[in-house]
N, C-alpha and C. Protein backbone atom coordinates (compact mmCIF):
# COMPACT_ATOMS: atom_id res chain seq x y z
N UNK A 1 -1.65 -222.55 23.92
CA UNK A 1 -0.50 -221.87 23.38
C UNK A 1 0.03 -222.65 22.18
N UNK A 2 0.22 -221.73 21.25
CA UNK A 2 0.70 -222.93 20.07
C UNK A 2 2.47 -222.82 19.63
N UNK A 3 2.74 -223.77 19.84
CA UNK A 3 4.05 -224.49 19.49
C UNK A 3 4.75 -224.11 18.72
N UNK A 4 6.47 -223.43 18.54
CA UNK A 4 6.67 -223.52 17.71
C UNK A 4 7.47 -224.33 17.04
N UNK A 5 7.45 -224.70 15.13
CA UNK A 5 8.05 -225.09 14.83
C UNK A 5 9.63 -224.86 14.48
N UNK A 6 10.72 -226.03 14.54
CA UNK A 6 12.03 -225.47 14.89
C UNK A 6 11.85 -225.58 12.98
N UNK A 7 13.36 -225.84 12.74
CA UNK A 7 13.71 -226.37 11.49
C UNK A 7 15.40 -226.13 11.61
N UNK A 8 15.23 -227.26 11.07
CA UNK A 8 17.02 -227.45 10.69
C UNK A 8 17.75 -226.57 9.58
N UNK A 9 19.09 -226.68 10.15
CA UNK A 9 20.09 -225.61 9.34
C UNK A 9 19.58 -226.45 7.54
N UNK A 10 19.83 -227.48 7.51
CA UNK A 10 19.72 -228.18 6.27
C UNK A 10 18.46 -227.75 5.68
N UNK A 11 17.27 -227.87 6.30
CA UNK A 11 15.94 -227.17 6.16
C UNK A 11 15.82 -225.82 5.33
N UNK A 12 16.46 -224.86 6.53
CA UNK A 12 16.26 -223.35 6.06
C UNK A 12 17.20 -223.05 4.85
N UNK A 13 18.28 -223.82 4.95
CA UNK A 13 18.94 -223.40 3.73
C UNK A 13 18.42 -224.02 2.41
N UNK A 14 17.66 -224.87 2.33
CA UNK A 14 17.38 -225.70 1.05
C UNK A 14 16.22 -224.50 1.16
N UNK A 15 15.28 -223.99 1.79
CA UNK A 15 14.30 -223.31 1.79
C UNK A 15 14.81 -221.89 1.10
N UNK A 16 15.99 -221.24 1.52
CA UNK A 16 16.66 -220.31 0.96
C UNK A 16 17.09 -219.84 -0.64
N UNK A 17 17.40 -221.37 -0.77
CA UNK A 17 18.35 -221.71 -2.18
C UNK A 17 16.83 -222.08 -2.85
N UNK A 18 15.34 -222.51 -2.53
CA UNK A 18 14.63 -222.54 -2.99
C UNK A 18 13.62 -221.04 -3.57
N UNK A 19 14.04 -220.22 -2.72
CA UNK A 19 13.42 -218.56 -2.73
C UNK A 19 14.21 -218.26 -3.83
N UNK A 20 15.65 -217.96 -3.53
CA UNK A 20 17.03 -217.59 -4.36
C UNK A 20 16.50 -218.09 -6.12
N UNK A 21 16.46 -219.32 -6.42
CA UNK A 21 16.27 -220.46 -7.44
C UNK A 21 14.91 -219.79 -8.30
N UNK A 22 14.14 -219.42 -7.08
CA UNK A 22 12.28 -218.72 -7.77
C UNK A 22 12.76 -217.29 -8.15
N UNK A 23 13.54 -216.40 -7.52
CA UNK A 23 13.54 -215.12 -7.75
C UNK A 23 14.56 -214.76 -9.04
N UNK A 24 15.55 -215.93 -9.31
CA UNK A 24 16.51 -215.87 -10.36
C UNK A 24 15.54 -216.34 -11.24
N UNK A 25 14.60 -217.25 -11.61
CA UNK A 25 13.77 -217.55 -12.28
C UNK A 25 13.24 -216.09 -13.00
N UNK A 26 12.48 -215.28 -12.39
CA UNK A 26 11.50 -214.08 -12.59
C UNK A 26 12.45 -213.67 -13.02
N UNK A 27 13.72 -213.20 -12.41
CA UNK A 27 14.21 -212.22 -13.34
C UNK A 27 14.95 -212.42 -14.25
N UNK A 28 15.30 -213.81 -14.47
CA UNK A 28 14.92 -214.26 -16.39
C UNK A 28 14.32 -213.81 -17.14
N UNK A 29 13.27 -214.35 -16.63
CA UNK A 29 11.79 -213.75 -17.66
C UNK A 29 11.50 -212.27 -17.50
N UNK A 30 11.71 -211.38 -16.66
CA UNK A 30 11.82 -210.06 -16.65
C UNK A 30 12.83 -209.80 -18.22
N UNK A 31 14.02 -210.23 -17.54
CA UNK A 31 15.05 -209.96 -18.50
C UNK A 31 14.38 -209.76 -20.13
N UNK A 32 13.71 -211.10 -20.11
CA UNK A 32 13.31 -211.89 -21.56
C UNK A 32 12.85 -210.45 -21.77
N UNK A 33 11.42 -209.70 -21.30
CA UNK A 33 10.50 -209.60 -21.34
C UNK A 33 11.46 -207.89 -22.00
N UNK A 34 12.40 -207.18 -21.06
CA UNK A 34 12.71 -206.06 -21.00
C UNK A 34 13.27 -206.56 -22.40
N UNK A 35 14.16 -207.33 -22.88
CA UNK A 35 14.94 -207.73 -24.43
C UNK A 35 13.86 -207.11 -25.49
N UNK A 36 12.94 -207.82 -25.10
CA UNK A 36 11.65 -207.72 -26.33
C UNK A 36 11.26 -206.53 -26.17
N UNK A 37 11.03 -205.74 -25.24
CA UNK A 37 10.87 -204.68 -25.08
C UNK A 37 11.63 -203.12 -25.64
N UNK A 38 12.57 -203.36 -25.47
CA UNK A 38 13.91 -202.97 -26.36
C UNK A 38 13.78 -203.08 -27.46
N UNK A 39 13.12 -204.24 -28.08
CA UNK A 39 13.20 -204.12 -29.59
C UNK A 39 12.23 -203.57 -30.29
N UNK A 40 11.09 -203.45 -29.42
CA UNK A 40 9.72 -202.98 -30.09
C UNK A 40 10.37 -201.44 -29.98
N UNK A 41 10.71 -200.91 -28.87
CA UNK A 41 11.29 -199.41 -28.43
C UNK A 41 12.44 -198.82 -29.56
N UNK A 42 12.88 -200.29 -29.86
CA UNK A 42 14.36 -199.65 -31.40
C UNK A 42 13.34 -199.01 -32.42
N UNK A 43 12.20 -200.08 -32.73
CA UNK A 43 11.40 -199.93 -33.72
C UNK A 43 10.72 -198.37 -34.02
N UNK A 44 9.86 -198.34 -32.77
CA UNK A 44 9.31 -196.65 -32.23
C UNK A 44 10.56 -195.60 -32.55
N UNK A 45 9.50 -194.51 -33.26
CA UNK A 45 9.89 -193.17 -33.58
C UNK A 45 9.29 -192.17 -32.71
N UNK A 46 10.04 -191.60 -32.61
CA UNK A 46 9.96 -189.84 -32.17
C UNK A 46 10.59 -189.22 -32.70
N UNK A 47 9.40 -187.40 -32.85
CA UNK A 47 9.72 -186.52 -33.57
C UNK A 47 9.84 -185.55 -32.85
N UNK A 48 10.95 -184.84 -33.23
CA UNK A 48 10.83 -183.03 -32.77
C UNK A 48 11.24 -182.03 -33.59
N UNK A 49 10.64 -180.64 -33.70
CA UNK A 49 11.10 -180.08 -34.62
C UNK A 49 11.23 -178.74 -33.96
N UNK A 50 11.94 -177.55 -34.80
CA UNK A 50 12.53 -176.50 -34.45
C UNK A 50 11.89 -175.69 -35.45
N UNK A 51 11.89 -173.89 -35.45
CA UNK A 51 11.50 -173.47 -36.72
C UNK A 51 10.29 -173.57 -37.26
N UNK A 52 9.31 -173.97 -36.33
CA UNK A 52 8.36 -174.15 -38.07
C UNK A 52 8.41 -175.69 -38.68
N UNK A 53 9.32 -176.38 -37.79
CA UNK A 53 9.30 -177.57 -38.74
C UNK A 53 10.59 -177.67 -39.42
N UNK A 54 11.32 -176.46 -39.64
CA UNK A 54 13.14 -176.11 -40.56
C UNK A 54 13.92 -177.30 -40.18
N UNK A 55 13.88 -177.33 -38.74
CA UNK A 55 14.97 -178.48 -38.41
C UNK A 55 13.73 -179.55 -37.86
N UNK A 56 14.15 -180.80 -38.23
CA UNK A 56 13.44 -181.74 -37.38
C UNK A 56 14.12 -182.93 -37.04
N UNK A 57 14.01 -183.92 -36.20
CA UNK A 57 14.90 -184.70 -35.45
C UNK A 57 14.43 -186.23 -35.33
N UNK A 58 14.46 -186.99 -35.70
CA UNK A 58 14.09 -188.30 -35.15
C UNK A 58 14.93 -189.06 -34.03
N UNK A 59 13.98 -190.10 -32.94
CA UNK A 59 15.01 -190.45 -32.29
C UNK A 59 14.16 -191.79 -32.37
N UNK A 60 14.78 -192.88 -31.84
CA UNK A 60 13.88 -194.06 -31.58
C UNK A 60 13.48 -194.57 -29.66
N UNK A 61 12.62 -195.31 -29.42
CA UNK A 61 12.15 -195.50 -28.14
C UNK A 61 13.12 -195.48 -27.37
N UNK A 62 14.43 -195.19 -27.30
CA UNK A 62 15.63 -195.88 -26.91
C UNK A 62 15.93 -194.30 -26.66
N UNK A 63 15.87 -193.41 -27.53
CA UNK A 63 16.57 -191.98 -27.18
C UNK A 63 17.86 -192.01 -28.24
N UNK A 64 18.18 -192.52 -29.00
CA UNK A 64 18.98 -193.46 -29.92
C UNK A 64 18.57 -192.28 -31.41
N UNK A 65 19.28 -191.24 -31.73
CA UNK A 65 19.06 -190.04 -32.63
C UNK A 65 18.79 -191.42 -33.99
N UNK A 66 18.03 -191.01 -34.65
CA UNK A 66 17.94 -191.67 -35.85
C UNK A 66 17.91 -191.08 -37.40
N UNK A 67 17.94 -189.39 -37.52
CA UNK A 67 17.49 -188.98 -38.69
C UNK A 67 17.24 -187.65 -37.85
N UNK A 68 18.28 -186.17 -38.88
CA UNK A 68 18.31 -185.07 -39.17
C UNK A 68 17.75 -184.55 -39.70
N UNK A 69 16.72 -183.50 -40.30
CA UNK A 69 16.60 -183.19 -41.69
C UNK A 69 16.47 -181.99 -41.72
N UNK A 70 17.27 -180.71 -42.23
CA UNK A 70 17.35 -178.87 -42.24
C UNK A 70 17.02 -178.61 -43.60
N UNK A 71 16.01 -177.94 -43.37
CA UNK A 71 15.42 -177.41 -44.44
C UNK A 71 16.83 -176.46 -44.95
N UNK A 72 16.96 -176.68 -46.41
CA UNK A 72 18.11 -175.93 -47.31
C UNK A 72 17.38 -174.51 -46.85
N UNK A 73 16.94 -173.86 -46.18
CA UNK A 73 16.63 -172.65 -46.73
C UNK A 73 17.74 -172.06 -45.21
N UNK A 74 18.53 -172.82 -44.07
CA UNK A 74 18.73 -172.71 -43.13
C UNK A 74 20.46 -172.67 -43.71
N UNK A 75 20.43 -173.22 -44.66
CA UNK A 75 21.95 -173.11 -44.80
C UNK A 75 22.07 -171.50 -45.90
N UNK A 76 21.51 -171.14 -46.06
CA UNK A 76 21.66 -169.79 -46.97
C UNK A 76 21.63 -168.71 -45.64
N UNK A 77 20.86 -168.98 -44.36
CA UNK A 77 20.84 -167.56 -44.03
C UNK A 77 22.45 -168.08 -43.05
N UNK A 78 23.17 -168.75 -43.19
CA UNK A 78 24.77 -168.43 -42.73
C UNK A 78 25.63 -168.52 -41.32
N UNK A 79 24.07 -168.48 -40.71
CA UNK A 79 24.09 -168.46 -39.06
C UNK A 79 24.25 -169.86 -38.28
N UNK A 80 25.48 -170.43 -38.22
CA UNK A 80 25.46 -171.61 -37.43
C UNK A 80 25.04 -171.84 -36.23
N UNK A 81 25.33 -170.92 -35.45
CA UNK A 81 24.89 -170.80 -33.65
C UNK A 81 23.37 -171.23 -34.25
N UNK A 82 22.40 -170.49 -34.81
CA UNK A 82 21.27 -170.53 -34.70
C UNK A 82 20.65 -172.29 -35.29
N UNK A 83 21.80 -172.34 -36.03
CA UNK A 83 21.14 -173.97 -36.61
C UNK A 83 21.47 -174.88 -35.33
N UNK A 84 22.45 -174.94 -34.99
CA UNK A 84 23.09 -175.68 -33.88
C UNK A 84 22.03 -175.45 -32.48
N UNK A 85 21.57 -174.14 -32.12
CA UNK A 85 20.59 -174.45 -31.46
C UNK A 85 19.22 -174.93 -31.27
N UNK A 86 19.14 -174.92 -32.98
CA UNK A 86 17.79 -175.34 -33.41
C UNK A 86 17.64 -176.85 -33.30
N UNK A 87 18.66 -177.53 -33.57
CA UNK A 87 19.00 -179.23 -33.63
C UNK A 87 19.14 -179.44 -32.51
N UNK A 88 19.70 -179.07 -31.45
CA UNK A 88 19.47 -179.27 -29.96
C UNK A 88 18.18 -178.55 -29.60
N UNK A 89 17.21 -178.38 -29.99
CA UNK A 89 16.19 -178.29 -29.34
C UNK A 89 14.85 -178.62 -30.19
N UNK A 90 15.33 -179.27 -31.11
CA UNK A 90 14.17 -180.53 -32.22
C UNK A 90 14.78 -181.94 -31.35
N UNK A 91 16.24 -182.09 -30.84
CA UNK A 91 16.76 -183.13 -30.35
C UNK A 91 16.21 -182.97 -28.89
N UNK A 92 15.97 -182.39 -28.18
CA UNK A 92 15.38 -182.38 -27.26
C UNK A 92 13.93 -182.99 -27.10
N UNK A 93 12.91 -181.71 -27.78
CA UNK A 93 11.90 -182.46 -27.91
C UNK A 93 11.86 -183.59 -28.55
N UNK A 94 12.57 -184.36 -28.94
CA UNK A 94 12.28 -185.78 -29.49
C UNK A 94 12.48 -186.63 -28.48
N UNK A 95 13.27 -186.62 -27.84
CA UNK A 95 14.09 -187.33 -26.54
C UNK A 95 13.18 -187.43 -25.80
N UNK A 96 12.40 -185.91 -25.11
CA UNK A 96 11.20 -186.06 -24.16
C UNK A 96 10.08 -186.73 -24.43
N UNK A 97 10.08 -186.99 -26.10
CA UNK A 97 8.40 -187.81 -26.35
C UNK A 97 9.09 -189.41 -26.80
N UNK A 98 10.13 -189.38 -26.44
CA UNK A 98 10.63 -190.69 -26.55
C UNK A 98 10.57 -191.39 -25.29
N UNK A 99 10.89 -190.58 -24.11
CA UNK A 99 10.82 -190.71 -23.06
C UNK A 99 9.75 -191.59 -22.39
N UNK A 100 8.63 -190.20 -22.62
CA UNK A 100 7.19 -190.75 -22.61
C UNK A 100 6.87 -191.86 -22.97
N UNK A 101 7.21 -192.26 -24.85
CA UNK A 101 6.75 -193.75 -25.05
C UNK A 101 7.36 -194.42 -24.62
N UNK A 102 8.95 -194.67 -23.69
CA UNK A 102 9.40 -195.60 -22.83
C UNK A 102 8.89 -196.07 -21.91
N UNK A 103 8.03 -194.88 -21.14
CA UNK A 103 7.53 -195.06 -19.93
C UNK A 103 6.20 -195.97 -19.71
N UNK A 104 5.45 -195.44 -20.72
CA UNK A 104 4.54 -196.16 -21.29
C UNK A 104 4.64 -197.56 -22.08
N UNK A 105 5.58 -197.68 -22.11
CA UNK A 105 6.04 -199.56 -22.20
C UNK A 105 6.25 -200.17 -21.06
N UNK A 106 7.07 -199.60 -20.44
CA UNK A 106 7.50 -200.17 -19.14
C UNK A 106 6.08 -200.14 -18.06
N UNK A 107 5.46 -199.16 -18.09
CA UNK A 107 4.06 -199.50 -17.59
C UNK A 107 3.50 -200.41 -17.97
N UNK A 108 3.37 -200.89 -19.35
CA UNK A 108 2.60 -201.98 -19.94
C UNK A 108 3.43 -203.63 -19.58
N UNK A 109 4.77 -202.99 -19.40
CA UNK A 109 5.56 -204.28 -18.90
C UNK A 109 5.40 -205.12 -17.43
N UNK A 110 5.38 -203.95 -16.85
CA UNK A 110 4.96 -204.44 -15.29
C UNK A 110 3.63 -203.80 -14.69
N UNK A 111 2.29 -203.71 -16.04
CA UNK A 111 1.32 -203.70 -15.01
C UNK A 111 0.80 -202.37 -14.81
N UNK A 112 1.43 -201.24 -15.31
CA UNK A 112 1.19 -200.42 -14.65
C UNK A 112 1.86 -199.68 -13.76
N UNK A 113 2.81 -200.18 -12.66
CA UNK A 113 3.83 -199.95 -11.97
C UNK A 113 4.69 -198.94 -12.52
N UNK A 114 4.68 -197.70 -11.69
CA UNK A 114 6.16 -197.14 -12.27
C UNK A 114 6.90 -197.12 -12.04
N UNK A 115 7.52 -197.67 -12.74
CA UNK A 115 9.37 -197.82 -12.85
C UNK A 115 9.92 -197.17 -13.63
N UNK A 116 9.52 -195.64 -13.88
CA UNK A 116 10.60 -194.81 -15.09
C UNK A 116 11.85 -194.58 -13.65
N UNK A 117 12.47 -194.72 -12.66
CA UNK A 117 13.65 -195.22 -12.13
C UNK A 117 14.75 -195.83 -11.82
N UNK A 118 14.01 -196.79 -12.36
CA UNK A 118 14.77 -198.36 -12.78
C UNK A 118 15.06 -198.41 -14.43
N UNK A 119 14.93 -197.24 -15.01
CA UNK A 119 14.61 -197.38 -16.82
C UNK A 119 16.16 -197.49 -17.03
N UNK A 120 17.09 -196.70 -16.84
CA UNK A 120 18.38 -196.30 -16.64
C UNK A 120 19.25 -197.83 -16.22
N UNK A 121 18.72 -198.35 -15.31
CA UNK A 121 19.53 -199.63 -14.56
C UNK A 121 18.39 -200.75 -15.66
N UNK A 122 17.72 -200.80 -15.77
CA UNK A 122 17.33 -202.09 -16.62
C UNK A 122 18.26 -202.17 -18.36
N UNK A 123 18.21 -200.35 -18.71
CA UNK A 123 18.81 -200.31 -20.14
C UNK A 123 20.43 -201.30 -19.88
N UNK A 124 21.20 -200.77 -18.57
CA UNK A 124 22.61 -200.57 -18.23
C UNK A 124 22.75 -202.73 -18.55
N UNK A 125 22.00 -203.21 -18.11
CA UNK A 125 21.39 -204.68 -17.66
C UNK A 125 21.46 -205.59 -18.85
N UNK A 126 21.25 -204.85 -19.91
CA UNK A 126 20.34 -205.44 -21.18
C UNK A 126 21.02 -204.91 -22.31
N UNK A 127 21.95 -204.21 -21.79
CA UNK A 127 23.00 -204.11 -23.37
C UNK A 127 24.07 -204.97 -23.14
């Protein structure tokens, strides 16, 4: 029958504060890692457009609108509702392929792993 070992209060807690000490470590370097990550993601563009191309939208990896551009031929026909829905939905599709290249970082960040769940609580973390 094999024995077990006890260990002292002094023991388990230095053993504790030693786990604690390793896991605050990692998520330093997580941290580091998500920072840099962020910045390559400011860098990244996404496009969406409305129309034909009339309205189009930039956003950056971030979801972060960066650049409008309406074709003049949109302000002659007079119709605001229709421009206004056109820019929310060039802003849309930009957002969703921004999305995508987020996700696809954060995969490359941890491996593969998905974490588009945690994307929301790491951004909240890191501003």
């Amino acid at each position: 029958m094999e024995a077990h070992k006890t260990f002292s209060l002094e023991e388990y807690t230095l053993g504790k504060m030693f786990e604690l000490g390793s896991l605050m470590k990692q998520a330093r370097e997580f941290g580091g890692h998500v920072h840099e990550m962020n910045a390559k993601l400011r860098e990244l563009r996404a496009e969406g457009s409305a129309a034909g191309g009339l309205v189009t939208v930039s956003v950056n990896g971030l979801q972060e609108l960066v650049a409008c551009k309406i074709d003049p031929c949109m302000f002659q026909q007079g119709d605001a509702e229709l421009l206004e829905e056109l820019i929310v939905t060039a802003a849309n599709d930009a957002i969703e392929e921004a999305r995508t290249q987020q996700a696809e970082s954060m995969k490359a960040l941890t491996g593969n792993m998905d974490m588009s769940g945690l994307t929301g609580i790491i951004e909240k973390l890191t501003k």
